[in-house]
Protein backbone atom coordinates (compact mmCIF):
# COMPACT_ATOMS: atom_id res chain seq x y z
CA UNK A 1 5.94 -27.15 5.72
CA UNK A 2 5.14 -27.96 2.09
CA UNK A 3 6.79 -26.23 -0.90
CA UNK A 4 5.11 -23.09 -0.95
CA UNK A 5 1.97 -22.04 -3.59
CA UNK A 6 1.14 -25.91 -3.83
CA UNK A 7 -2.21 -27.56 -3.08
CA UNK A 8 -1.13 -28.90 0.14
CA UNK A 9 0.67 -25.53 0.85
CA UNK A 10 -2.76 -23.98 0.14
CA UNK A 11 -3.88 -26.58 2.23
CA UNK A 12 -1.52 -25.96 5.38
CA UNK A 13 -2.49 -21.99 4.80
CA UNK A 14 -5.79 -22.69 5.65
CA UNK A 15 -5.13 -24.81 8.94
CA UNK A 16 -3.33 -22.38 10.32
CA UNK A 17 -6.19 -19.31 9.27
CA UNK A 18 -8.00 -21.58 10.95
CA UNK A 19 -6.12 -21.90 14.25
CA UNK A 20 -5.55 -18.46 13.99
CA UNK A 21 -9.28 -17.34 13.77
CA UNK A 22 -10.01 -20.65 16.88
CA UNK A 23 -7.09 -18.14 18.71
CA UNK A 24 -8.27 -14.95 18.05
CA UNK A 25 -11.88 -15.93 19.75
CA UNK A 26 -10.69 -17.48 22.63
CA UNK A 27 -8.53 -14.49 23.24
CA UNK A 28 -11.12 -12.84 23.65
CA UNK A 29 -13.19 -15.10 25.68
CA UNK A 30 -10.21 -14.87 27.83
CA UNK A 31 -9.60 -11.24 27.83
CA UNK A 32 -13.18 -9.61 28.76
CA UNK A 33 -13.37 -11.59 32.14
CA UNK A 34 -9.47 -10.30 32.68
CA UNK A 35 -10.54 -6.60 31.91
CA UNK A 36 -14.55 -6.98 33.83
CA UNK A 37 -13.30 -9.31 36.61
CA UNK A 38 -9.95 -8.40 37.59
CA UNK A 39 -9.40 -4.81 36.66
CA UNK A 40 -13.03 -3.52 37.23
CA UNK A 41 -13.25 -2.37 33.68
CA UNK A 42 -17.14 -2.56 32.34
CA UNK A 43 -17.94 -2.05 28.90
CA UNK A 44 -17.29 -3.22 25.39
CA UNK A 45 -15.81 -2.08 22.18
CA UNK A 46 -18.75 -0.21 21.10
CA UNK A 47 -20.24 1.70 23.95
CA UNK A 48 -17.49 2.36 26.47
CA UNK A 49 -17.45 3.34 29.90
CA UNK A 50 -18.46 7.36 30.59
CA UNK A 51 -15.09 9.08 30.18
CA UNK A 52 -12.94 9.27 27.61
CA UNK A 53 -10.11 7.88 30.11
CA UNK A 54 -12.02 5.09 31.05
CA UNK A 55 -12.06 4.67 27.10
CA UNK A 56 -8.58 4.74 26.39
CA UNK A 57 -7.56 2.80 29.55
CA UNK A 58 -10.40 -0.35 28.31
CA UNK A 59 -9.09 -0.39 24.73
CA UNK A 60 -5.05 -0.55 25.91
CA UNK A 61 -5.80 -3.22 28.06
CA UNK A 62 -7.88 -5.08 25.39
CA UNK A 63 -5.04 -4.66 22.82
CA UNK A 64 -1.87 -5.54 25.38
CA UNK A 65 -3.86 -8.98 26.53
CA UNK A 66 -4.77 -9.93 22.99
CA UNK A 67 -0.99 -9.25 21.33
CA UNK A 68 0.78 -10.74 24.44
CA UNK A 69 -1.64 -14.21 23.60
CA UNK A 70 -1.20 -13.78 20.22
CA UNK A 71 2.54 -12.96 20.21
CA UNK A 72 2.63 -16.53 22.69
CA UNK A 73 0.84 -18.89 20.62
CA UNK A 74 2.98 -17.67 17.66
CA UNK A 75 6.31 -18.40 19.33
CA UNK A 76 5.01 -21.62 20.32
CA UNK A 77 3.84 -22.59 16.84
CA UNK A 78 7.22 -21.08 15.08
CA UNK A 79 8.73 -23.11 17.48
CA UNK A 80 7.09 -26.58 16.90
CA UNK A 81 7.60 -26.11 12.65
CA UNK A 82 11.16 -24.91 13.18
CA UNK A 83 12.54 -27.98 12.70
CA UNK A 84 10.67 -29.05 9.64
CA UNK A 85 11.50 -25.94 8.00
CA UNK A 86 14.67 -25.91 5.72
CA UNK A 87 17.16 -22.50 5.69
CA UNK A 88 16.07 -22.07 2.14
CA UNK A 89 13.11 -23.09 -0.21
CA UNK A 90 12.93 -23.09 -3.91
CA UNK A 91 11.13 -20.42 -5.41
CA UNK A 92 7.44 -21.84 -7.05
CA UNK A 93 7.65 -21.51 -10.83
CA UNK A 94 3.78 -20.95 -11.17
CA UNK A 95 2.04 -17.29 -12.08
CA UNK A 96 1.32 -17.21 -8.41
CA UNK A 97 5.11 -17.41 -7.33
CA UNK A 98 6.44 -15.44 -9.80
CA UNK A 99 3.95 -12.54 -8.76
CA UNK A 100 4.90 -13.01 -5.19
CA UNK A 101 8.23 -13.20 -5.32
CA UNK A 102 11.02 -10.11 -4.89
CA UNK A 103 11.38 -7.66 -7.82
CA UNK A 104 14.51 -7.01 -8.22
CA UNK A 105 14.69 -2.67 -7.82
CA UNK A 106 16.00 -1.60 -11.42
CA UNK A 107 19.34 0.90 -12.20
CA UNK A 108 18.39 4.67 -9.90
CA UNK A 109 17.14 7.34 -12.76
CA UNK A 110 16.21 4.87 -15.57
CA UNK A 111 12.99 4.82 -17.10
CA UNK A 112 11.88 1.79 -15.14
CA UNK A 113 12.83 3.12 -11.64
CA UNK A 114 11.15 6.29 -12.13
CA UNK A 115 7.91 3.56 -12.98
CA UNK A 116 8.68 1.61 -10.13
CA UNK A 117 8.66 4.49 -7.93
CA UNK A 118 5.74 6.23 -8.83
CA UNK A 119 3.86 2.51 -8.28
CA UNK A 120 5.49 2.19 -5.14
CA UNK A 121 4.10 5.94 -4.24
CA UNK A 122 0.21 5.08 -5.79
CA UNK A 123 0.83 1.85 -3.18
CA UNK A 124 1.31 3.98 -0.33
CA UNK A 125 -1.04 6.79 -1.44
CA UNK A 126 -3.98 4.04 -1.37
CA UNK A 127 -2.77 2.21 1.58
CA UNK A 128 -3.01 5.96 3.42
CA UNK A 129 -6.18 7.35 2.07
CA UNK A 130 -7.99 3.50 2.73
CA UNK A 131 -6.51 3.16 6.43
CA UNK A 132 -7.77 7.25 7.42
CA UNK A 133 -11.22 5.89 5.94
CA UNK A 134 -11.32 2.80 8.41
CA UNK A 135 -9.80 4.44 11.69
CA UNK A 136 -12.13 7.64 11.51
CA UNK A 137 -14.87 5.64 11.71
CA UNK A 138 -13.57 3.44 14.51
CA UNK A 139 -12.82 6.38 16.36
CA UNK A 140 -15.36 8.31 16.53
CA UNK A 141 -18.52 6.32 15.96
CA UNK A 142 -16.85 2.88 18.02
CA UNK A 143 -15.09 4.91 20.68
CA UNK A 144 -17.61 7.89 20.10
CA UNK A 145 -14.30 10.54 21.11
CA UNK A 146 -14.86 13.33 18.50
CA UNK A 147 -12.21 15.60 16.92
CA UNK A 148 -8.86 15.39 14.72
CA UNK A 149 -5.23 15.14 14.92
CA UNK A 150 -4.38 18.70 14.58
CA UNK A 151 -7.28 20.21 17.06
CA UNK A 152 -7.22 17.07 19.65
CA UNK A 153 -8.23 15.67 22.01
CA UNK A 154 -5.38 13.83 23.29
CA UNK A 155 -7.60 10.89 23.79
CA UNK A 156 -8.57 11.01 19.67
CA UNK A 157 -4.81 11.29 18.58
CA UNK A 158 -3.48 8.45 20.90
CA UNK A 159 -6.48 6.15 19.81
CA UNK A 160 -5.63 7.23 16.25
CA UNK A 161 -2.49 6.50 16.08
CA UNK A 162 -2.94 2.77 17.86
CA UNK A 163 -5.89 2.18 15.77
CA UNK A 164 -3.97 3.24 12.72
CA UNK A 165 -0.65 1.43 12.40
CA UNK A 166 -1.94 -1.70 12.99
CA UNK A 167 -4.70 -1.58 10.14
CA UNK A 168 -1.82 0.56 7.75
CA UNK A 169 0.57 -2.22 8.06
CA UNK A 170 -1.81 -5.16 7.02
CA UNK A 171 -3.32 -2.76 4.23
CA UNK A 172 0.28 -2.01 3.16
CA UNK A 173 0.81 -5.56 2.09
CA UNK A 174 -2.54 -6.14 1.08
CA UNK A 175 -2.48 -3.31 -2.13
CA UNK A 176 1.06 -3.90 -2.95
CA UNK A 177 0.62 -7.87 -3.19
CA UNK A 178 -2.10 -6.41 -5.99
CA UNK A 179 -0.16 -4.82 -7.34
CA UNK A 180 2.50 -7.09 -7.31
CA UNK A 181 5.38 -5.94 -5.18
CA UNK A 182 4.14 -8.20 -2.28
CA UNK A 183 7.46 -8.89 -1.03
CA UNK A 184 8.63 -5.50 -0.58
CA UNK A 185 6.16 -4.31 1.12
CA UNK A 186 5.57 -7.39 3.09
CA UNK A 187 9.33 -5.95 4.53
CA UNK A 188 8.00 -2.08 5.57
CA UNK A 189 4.60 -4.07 7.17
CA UNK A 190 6.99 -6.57 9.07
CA UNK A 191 9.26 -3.68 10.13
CA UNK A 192 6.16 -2.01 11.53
CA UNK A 193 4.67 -4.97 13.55
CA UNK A 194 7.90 -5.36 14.95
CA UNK A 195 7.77 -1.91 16.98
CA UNK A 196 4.99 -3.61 18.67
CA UNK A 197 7.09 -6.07 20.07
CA UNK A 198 6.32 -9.18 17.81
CA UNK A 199 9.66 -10.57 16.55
CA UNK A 200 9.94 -9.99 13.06
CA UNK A 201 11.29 -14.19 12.81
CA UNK A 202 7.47 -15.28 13.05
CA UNK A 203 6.38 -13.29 10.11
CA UNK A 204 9.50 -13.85 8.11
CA UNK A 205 12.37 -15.73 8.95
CA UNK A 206 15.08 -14.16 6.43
CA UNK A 207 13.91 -10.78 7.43
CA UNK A 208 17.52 -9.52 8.91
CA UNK A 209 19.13 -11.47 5.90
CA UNK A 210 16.79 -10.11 3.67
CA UNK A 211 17.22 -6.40 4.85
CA UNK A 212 21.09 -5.90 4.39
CA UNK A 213 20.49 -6.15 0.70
CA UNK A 214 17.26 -4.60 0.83
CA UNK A 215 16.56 -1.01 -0.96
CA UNK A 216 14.18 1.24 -0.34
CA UNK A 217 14.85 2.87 -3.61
């Protein structure tokens, strides 16, 4: 692997978005004649089978085959660039690294943690409002299952809340890399993936090192 944030790290980045995107296509040409053909599941993403059981059983099943493929051709590729890979890298010196890299969390009750925290809070605040904007949607115009967490369905809350952590996760690190804490939160988003059973070693390889020193606040 290159030195990171240089052209032919750029360059490696996009290979591997590539072979990711090349994946995430076949996975799926894979995984509708596993849910049609073997489980006797018809229907699609967008209009769904009759009842909402039939819904929530056809989107499970589309989301377990897809992450099981996806968490497989990860180990195999973490596996194969393993060896090239040294225990530590040198941080990039560029705007871009600098920007990236850890921010050290200042003194607790100084001026410049109070800042830090109430960025850190407008980080999640977006992240939250942003992810409820994209699941709603999802839910009840993809899935077409109408109501809300508090009232129910059953069937909208556990769709929800699968829909949800996913898409909160990649958001997470997607605001707070703008505004520049990218590393920190790229620990909370790795923490969540992880309770979906992908080891948190693909996404980051220091992340047990990196979380005994790590503070929340």
């Amino acid at each position: 692997m290159p030195p990171r944030y240089t052209p032919k790290w750029y360059a490696e980045m996009m290979l591997i978005c590539t072979v990711f995107g090349i994946t995430g296509s076949t996975t799926m040409v894979v995984v509708r004649p596993a849910v049609t053909d073997v489980l006797k599941l018809e229907g699609n993403m967008r209009e769904l089978a009759a009842t909402n059981h039939l819904k929530i059983l056809y989107f499970l099943m589309q989301l377990f085959f897809t992450t099981q493929h996806h968490h497989a051709m990860l180990r195999r590729w973490n596996s194969n660039n393993a060896k090239d890979n040294t225990s530590t890298q040198q941080q990039s010196t560029t705007f871009l690294g600098r920007f990236l890299a850890p921010k050290t969390m200042p003194p607790r009750y100084t001026p410049k943690w109070y800042a830090e925290m109430m960025l850190i809070c407008t980080v999640f605040g977006i992240t939250g409002s942003t992810t409820m904007v994209v699941v709603r949607p999802a839910v009840t115009d993809v899935l077409k299952l109408e109501g809300n967490m508090r009232d129910g369905p059953w069937s909208y809350r556990i769709c929800s809340l699968v829909i949800m952590t996913p898409i909160y996760a990649t958001l997470l690190v997607c605001v707070g890399t703008v505004f520049g804490r990218h590393a920190y939160f790229r620990h909370f988003s790795v923490k969540m993936w992880s309770r979906f059973g992908v080891p948190p070693e693909l996404m980051d390889k220091n992340f047990h090192k990196n979380a005994k020193n790590f503070r929340k606040w």
